[in-house]
PDB file of N, CA and C in Angstrom:
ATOM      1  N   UNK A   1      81.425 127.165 105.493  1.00  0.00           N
ATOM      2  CA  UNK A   1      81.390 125.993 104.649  1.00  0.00           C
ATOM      3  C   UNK A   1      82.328 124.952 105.275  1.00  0.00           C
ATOM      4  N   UNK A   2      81.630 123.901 105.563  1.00  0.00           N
ATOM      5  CA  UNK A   2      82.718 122.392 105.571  1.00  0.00           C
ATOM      6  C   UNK A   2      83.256 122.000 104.886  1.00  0.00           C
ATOM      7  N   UNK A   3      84.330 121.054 105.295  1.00  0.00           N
ATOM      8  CA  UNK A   3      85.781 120.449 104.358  1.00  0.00           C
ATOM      9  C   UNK A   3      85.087 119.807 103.543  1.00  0.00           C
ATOM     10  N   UNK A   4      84.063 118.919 103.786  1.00  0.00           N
ATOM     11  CA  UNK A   4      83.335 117.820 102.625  1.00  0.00           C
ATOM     12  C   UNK A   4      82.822 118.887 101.920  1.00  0.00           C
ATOM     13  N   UNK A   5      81.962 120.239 101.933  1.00  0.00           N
ATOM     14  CA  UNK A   5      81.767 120.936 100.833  1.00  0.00           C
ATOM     15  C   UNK A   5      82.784 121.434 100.060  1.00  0.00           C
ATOM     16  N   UNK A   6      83.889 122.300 100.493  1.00  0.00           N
ATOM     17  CA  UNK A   6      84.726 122.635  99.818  1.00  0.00           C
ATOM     18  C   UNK A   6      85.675 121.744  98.970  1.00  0.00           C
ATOM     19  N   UNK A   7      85.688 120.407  99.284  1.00  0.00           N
ATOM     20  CA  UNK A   7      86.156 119.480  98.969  1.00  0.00           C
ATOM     21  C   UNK A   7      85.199 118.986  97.699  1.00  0.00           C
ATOM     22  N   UNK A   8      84.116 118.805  97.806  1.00  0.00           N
ATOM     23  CA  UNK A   8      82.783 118.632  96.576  1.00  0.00           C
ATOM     24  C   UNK A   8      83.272 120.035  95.792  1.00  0.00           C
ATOM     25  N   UNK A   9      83.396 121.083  95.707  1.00  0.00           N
ATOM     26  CA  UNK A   9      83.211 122.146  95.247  1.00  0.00           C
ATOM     27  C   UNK A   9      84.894 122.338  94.329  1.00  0.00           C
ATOM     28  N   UNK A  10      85.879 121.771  94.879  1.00  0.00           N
ATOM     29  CA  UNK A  10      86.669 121.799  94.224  1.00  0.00           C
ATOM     30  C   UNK A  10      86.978 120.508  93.143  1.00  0.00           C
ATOM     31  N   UNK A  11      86.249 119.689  93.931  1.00  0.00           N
ATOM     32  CA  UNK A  11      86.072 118.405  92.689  1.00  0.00           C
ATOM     33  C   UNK A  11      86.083 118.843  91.744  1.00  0.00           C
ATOM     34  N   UNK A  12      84.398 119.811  91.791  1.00  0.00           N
ATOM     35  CA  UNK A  12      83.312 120.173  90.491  1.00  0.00           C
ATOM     36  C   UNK A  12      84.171 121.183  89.922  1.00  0.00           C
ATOM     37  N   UNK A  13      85.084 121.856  90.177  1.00  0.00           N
ATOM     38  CA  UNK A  13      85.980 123.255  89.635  1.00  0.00           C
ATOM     39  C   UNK A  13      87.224 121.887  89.055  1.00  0.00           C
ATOM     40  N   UNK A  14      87.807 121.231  89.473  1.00  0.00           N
ATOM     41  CA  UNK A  14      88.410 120.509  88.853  1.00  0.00           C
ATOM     42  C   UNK A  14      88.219 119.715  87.486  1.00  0.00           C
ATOM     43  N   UNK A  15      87.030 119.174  87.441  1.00  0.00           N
ATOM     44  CA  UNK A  15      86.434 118.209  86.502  1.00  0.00           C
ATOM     45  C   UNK A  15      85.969 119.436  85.899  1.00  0.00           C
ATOM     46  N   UNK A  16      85.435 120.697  85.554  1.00  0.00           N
ATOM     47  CA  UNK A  16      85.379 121.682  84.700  1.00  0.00           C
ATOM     48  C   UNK A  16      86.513 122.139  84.110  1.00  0.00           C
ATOM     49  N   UNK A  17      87.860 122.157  84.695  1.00  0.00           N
ATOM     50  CA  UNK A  17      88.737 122.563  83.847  1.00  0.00           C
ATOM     51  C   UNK A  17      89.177 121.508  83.380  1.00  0.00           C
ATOM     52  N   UNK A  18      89.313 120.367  83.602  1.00  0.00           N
ATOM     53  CA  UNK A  18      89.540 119.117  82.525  1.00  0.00           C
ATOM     54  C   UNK A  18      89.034 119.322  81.423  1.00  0.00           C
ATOM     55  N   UNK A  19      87.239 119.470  81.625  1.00  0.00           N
ATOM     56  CA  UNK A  19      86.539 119.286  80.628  1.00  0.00           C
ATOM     57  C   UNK A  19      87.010 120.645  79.326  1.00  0.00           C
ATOM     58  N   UNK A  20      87.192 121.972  80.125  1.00  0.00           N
ATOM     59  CA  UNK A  20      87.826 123.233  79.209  1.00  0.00           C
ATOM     60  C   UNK A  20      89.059 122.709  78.539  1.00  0.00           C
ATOM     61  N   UNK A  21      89.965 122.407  78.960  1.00  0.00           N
ATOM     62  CA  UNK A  21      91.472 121.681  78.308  1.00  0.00           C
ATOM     63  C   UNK A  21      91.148 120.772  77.152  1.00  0.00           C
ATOM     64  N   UNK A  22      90.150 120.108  77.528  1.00  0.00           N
ATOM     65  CA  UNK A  22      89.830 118.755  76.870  1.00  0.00           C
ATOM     66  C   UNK A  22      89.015 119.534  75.041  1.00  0.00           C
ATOM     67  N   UNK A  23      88.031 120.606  75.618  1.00  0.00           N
ATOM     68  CA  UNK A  23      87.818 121.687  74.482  1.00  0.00           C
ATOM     69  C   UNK A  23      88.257 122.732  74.107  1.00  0.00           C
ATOM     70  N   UNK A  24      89.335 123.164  74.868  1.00  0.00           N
ATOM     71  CA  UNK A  24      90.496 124.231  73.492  1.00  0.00           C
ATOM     72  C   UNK A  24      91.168 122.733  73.397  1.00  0.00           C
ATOM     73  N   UNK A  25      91.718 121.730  73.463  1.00  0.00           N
ATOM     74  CA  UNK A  25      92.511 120.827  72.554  1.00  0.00           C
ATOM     75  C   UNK A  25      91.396 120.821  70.884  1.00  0.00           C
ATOM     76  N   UNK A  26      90.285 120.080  71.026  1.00  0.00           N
ATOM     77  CA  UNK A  26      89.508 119.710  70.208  1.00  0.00           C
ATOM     78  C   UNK A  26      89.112 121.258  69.341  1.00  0.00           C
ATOM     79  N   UNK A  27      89.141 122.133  69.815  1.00  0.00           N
ATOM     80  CA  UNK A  27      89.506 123.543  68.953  1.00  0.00           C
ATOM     81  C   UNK A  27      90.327 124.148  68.668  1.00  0.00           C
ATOM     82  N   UNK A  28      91.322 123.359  68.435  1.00  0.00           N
ATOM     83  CA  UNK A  28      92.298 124.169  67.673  1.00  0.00           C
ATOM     84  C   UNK A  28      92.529 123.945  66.507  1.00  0.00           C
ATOM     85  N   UNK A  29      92.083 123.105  66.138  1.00  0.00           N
ATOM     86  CA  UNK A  29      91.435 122.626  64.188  1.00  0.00           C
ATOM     87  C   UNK A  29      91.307 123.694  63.900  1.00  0.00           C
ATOM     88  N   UNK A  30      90.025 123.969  64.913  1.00  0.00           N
ATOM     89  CA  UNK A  30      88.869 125.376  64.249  1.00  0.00           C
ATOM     90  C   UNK A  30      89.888 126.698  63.969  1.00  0.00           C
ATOM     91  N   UNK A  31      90.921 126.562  64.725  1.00  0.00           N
ATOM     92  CA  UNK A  31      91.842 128.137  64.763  1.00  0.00           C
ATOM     93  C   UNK A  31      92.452 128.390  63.837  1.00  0.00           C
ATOM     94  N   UNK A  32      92.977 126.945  63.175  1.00  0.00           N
ATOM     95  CA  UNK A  32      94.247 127.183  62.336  1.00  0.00           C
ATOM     96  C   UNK A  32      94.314 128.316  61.464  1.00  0.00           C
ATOM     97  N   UNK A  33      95.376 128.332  60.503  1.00  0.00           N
ATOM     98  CA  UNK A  33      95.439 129.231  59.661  1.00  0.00           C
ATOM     99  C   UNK A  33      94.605 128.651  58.350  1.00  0.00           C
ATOM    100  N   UNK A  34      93.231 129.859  58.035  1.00  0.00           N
ATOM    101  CA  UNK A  34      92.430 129.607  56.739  1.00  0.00           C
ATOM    102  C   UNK A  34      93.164 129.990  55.395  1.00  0.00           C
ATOM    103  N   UNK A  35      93.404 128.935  54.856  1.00  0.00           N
ATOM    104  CA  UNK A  35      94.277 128.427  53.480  1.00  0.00           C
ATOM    105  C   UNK A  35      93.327 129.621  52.429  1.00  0.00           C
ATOM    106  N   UNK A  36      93.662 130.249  51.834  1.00  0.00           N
ATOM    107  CA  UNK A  36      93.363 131.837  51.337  1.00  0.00           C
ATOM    108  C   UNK A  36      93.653 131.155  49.478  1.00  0.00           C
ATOM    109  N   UNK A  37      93.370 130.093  48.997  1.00  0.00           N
ATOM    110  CA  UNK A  37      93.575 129.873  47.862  1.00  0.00           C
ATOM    111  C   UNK A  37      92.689 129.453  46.679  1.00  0.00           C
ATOM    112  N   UNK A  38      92.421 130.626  45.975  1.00  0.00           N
ATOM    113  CA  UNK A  38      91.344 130.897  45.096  1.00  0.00           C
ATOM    114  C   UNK A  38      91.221 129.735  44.026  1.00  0.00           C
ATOM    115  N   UNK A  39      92.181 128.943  43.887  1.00  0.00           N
ATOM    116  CA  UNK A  39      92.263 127.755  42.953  1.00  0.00           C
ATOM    117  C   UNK A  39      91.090 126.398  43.574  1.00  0.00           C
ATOM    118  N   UNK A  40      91.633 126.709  45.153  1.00  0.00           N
ATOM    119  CA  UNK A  40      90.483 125.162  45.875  1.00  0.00           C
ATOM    120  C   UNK A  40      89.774 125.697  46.658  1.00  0.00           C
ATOM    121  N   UNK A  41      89.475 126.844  47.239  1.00  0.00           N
ATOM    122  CA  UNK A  41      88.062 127.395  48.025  1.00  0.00           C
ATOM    123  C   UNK A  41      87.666 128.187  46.973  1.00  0.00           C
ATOM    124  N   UNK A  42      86.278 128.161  47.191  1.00  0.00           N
ATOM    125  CA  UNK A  42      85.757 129.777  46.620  1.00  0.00           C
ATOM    126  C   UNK A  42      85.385 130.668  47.454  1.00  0.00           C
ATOM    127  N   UNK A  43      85.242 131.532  46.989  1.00  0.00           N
ATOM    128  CA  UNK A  43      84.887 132.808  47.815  1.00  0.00           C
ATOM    129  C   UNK A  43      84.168 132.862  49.342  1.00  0.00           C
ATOM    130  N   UNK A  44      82.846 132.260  48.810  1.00  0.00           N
ATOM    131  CA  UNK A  44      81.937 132.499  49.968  1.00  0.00           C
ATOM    132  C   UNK A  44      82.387 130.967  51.213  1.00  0.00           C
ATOM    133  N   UNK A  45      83.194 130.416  50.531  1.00  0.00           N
ATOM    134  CA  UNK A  45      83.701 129.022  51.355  1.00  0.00           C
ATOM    135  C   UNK A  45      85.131 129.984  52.354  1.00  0.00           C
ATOM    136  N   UNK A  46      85.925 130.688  51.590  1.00  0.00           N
ATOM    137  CA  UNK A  46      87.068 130.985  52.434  1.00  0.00           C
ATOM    138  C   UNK A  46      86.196 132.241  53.608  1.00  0.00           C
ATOM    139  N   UNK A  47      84.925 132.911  53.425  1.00  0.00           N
ATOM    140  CA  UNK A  47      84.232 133.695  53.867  1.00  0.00           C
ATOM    141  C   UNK A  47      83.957 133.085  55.235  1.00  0.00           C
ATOM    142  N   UNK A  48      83.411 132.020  55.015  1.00  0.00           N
ATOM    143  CA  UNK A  48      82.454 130.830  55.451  1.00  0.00           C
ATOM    144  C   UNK A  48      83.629 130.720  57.345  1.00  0.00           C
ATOM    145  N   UNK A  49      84.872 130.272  56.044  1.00  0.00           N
ATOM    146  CA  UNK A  49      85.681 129.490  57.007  1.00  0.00           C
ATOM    147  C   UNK A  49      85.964 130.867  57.810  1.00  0.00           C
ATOM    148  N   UNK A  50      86.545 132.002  57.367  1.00  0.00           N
ATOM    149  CA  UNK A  50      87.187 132.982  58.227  1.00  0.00           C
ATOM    150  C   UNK A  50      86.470 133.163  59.367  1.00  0.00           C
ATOM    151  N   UNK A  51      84.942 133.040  59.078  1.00  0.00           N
ATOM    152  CA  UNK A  51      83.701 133.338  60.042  1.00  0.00           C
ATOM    153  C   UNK A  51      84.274 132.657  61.587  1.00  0.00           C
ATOM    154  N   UNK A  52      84.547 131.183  60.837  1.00  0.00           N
ATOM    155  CA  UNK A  52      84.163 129.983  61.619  1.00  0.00           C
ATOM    156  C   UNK A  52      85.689 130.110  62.428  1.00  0.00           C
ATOM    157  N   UNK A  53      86.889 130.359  62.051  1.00  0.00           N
ATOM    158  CA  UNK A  53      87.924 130.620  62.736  1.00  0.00           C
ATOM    159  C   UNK A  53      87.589 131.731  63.869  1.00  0.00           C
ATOM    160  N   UNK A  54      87.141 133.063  63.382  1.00  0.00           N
ATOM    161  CA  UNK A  54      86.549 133.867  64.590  1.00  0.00           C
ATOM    162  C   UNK A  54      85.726 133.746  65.522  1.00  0.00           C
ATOM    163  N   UNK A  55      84.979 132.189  65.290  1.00  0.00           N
ATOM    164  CA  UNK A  55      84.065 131.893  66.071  1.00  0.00           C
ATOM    165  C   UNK A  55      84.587 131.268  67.170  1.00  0.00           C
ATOM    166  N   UNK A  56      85.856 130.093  66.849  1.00  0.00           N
ATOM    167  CA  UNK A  56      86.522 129.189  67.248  1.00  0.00           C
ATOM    168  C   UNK A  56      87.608 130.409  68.239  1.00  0.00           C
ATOM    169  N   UNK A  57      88.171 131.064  67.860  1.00  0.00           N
ATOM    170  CA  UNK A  57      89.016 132.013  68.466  1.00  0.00           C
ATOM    171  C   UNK A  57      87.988 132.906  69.725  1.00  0.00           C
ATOM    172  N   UNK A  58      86.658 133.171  68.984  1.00  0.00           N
ATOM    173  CA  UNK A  58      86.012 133.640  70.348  1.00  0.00           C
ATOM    174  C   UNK A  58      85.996 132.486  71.859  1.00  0.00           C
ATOM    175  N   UNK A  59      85.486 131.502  71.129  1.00  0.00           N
ATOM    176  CA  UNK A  59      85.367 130.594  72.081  1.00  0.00           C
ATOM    177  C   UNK A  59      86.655 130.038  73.025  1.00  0.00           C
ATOM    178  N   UNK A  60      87.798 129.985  72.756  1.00  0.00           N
ATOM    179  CA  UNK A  60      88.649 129.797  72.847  1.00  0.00           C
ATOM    180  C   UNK A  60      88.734 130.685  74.242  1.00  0.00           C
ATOM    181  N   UNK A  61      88.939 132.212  73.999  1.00  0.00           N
ATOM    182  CA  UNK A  61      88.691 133.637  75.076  1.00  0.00           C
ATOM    183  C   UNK A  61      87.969 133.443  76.220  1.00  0.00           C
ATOM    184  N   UNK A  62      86.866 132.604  75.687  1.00  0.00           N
ATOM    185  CA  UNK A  62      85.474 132.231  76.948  1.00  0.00           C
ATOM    186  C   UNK A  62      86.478 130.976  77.857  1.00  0.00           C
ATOM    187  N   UNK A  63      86.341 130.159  77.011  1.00  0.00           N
ATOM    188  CA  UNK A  63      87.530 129.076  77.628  1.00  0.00           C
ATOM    189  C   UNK A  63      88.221 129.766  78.496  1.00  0.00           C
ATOM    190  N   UNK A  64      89.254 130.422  78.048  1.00  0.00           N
ATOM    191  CA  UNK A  64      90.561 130.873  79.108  1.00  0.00           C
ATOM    192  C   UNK A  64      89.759 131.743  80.027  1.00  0.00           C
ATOM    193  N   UNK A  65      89.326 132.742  80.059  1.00  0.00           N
ATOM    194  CA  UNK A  65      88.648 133.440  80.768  1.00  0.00           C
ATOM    195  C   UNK A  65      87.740 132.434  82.188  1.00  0.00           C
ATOM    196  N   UNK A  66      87.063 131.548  81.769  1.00  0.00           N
ATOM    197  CA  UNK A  66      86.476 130.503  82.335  1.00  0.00           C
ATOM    198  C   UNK A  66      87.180 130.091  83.291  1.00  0.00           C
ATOM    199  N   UNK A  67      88.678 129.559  82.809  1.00  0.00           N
ATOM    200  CA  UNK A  67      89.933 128.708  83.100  1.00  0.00           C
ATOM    201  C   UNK A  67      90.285 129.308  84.589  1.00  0.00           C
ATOM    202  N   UNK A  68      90.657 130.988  84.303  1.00  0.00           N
ATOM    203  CA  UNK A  68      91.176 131.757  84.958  1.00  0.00           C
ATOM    204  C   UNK A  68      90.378 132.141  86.154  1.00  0.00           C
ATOM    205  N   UNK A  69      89.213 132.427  86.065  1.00  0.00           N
ATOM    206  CA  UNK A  69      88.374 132.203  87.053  1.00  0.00           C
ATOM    207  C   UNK A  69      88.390 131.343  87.849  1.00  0.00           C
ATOM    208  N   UNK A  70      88.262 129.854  87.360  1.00  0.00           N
ATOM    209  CA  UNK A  70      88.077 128.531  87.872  1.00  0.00           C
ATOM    210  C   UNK A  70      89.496 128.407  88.890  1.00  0.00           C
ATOM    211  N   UNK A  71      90.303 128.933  88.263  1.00  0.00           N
ATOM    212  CA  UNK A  71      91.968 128.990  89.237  1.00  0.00           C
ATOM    213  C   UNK A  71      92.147 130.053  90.310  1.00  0.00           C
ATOM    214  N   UNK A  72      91.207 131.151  89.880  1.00  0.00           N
ATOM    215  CA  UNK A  72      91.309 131.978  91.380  1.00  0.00           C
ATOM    216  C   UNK A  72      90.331 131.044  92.485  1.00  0.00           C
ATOM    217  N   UNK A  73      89.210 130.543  91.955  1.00  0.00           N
ATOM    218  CA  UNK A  73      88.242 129.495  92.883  1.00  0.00           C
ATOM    219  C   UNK A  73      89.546 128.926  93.652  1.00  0.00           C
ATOM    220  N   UNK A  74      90.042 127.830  93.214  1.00  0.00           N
ATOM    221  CA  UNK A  74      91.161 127.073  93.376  1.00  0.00           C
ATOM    222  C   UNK A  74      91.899 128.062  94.436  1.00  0.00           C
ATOM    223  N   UNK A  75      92.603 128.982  94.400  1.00  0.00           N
ATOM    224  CA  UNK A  75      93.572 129.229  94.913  1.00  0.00           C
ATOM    225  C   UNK A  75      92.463 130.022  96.556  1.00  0.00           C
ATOM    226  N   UNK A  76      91.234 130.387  96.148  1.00  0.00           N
ATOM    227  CA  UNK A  76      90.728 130.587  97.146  1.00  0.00           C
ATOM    228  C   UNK A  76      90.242 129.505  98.096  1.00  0.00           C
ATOM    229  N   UNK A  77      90.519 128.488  97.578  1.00  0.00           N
ATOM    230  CA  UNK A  77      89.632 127.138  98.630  1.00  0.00           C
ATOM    231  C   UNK A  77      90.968 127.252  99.115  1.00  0.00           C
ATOM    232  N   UNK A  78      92.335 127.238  98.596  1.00  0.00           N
ATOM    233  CA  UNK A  78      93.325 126.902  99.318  1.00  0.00           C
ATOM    234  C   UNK A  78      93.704 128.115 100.586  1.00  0.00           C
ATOM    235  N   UNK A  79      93.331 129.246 100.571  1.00  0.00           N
ATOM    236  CA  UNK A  79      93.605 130.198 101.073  1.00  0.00           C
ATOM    237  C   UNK A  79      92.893 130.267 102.342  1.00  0.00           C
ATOM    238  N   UNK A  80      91.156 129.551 102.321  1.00  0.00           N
ATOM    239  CA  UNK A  80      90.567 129.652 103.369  1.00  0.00           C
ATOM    240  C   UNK A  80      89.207 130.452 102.979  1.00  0.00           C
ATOM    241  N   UNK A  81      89.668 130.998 101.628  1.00  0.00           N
ATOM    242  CA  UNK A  81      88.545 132.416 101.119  1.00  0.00           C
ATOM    243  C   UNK A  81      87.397 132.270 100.445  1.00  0.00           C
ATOM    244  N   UNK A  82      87.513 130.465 100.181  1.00  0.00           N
ATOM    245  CA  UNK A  82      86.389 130.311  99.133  1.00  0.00           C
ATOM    246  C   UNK A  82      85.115 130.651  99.752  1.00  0.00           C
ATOM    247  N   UNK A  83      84.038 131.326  99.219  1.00  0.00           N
ATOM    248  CA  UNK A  83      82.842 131.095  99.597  1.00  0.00           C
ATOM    249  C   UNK A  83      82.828 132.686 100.117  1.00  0.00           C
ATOM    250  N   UNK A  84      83.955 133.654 100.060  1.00  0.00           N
ATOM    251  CA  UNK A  84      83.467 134.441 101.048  1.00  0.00           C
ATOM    252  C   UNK A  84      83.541 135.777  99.748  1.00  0.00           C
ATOM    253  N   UNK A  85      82.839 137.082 100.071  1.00  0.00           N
ATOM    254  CA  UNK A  85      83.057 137.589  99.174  1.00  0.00           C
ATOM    255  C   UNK A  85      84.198 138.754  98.985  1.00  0.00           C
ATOM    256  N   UNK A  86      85.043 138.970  98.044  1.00  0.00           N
ATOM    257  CA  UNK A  86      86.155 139.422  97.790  1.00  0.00           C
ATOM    258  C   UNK A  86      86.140 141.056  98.063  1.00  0.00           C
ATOM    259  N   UNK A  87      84.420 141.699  97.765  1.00  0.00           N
ATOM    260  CA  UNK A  87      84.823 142.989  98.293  1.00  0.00           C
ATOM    261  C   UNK A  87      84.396 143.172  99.936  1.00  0.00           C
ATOM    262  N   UNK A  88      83.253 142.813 100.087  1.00  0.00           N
ATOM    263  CA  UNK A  88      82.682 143.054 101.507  1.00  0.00           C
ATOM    264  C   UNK A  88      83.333 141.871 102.441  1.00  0.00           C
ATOM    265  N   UNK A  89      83.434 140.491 102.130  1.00  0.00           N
ATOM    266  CA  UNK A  89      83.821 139.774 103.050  1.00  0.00           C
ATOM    267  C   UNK A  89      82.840 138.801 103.795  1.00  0.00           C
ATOM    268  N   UNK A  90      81.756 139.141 103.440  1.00  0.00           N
ATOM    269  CA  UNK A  90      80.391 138.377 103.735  1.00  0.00           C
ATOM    270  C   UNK A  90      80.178 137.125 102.890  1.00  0.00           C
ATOM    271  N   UNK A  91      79.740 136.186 103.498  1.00  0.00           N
ATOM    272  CA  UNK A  91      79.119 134.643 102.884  1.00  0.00           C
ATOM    273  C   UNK A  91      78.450 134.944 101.571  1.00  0.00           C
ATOM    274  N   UNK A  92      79.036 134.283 100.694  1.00  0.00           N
ATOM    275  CA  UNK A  92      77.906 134.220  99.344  1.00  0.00           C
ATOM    276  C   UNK A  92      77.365 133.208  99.670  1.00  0.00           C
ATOM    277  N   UNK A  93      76.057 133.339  98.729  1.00  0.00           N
ATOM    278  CA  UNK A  93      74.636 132.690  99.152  1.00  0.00           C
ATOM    279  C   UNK A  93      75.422 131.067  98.850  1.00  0.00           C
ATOM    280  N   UNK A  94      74.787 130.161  98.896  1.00  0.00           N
ATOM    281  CA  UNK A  94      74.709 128.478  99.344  1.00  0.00           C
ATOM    282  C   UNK A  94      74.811 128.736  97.373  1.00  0.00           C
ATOM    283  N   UNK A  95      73.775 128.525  97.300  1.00  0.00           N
ATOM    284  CA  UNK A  95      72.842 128.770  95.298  1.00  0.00           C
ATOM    285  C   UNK A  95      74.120 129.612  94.876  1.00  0.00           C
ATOM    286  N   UNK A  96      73.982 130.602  94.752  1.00  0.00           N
ATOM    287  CA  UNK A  96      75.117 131.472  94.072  1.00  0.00           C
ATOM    288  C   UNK A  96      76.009 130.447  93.717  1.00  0.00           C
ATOM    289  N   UNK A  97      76.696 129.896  94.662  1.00  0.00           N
ATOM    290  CA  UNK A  97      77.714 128.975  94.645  1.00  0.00           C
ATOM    291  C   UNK A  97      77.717 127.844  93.930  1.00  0.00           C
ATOM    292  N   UNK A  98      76.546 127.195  93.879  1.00  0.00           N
ATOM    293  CA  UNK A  98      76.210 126.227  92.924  1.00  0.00           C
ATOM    294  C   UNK A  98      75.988 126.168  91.309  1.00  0.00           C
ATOM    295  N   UNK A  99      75.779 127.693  91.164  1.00  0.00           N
ATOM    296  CA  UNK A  99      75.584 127.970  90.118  1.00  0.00           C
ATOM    297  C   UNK A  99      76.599 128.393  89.423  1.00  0.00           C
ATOM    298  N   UNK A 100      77.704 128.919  90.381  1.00  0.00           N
ATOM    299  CA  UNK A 100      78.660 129.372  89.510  1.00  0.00           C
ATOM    300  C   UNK A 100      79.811 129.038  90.644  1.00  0.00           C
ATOM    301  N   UNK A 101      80.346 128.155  90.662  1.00  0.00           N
ATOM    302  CA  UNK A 101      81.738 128.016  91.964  1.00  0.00           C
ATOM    303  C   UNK A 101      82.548 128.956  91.559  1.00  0.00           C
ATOM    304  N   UNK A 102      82.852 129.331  90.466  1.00  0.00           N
ATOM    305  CA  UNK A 102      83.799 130.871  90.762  1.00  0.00           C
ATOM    306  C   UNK A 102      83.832 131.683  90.587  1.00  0.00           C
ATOM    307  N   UNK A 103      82.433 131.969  91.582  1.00  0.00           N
ATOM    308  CA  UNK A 103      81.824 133.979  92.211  1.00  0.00           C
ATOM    309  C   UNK A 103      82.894 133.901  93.357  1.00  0.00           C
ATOM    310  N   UNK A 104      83.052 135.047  92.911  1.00  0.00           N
ATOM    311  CA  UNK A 104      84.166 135.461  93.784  1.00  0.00           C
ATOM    312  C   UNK A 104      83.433 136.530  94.787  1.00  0.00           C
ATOM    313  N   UNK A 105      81.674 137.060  94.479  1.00  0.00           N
ATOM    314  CA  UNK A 105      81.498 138.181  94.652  1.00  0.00           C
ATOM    315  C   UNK A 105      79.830 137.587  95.441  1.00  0.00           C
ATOM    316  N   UNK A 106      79.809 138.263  96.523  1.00  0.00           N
ATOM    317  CA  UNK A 106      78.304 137.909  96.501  1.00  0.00           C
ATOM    318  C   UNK A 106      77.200 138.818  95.776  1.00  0.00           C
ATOM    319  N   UNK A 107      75.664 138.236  95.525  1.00  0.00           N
ATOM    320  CA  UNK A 107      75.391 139.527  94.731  1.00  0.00           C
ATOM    321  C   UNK A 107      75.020 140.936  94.676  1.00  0.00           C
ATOM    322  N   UNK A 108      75.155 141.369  96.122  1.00  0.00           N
ATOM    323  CA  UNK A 108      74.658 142.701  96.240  1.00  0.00           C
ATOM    324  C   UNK A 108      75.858 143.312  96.041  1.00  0.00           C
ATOM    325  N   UNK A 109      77.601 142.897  95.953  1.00  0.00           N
ATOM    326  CA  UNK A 109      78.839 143.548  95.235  1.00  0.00           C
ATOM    327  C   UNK A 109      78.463 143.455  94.052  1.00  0.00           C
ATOM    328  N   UNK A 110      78.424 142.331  93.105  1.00  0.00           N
ATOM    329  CA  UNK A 110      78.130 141.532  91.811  1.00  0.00           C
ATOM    330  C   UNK A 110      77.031 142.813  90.949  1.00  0.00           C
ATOM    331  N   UNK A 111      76.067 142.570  91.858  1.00  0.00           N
ATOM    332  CA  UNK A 111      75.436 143.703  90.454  1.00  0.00           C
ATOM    333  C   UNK A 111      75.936 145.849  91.450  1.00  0.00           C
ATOM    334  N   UNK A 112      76.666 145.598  92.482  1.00  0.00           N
ATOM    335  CA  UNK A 112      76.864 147.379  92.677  1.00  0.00           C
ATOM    336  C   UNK A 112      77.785 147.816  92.122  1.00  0.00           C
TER     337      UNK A 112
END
C-alpha cells in the first residue's frame, strides 16, 4: 500500500472516530440514571425507560469496542503494519479493507 492510500485510510479511521465521540457524547442522556418514582412514571413507562437505558448502554460497548479497534488501525499505519495480516503476515485483500479499515486479519485467518 502507498502513502496516499494509507494516508486516505487513516483520514477515513479518523473522521469515524470523531463521528463515535460525537455519539457516545449525544448518548449519554440515554444512560443516565432511570428516576424509579412511582408518583411521576408508571410502571410500564419506568419498564419502557430501563429497556431504553440497556439499549443506550449496549450501544455505547459497540462504540468503544469500534473505538478500540479503530486505534489499533491507527497505531498499525504508524508501525508500518497496516494492511498486513496480524496472524499470517500476508496482504489483506484491497475490499476487505474498504469495508472495514480495522481488519486486522485477512479472511482466510478471520473466519479459521
Amino acid at each position: 500500500m502507498n502513502q496516499a492510500e494509507l494516508k486516505e485510510f487513516e483520514t477515513r479511521i479518523r473522521a469515524r472516530l470523531a463521528e463515535l465521540e460525537q455519539n457516545s457524547e449525544a448518548g449519554k442522556q440515554a444512560q443516565s440514571v432511570v428516576e424509579l418514582d412511582q408518583q411521576t412514571v408508571g410502571r410500564l413507562s419506568r419498564m419502557d425507560a430501563l429497556q431504553n437505558q440497556a439499549m443506550a448502554k449496549a450501544q455505547q460497548t459497540r462504540r468503544d469496542l469500534e473505538a478500540r479497534r479503530l486505534n489499533a488501525a491507527l497505531a498499525r499505519i504508524s508501525e508500518g503494519e497496516f494492511g498486513y495480516c496480524e496472524d499470517c503476515g500476508e496482504a489483506i485483500a484491497r475490499g476487505r479493507m474498504e469495508l472495514d479499515p480495522a481488519a486486522g486479519k485477512c479472511v482466510s485467518c478471520a473466519s479459521g
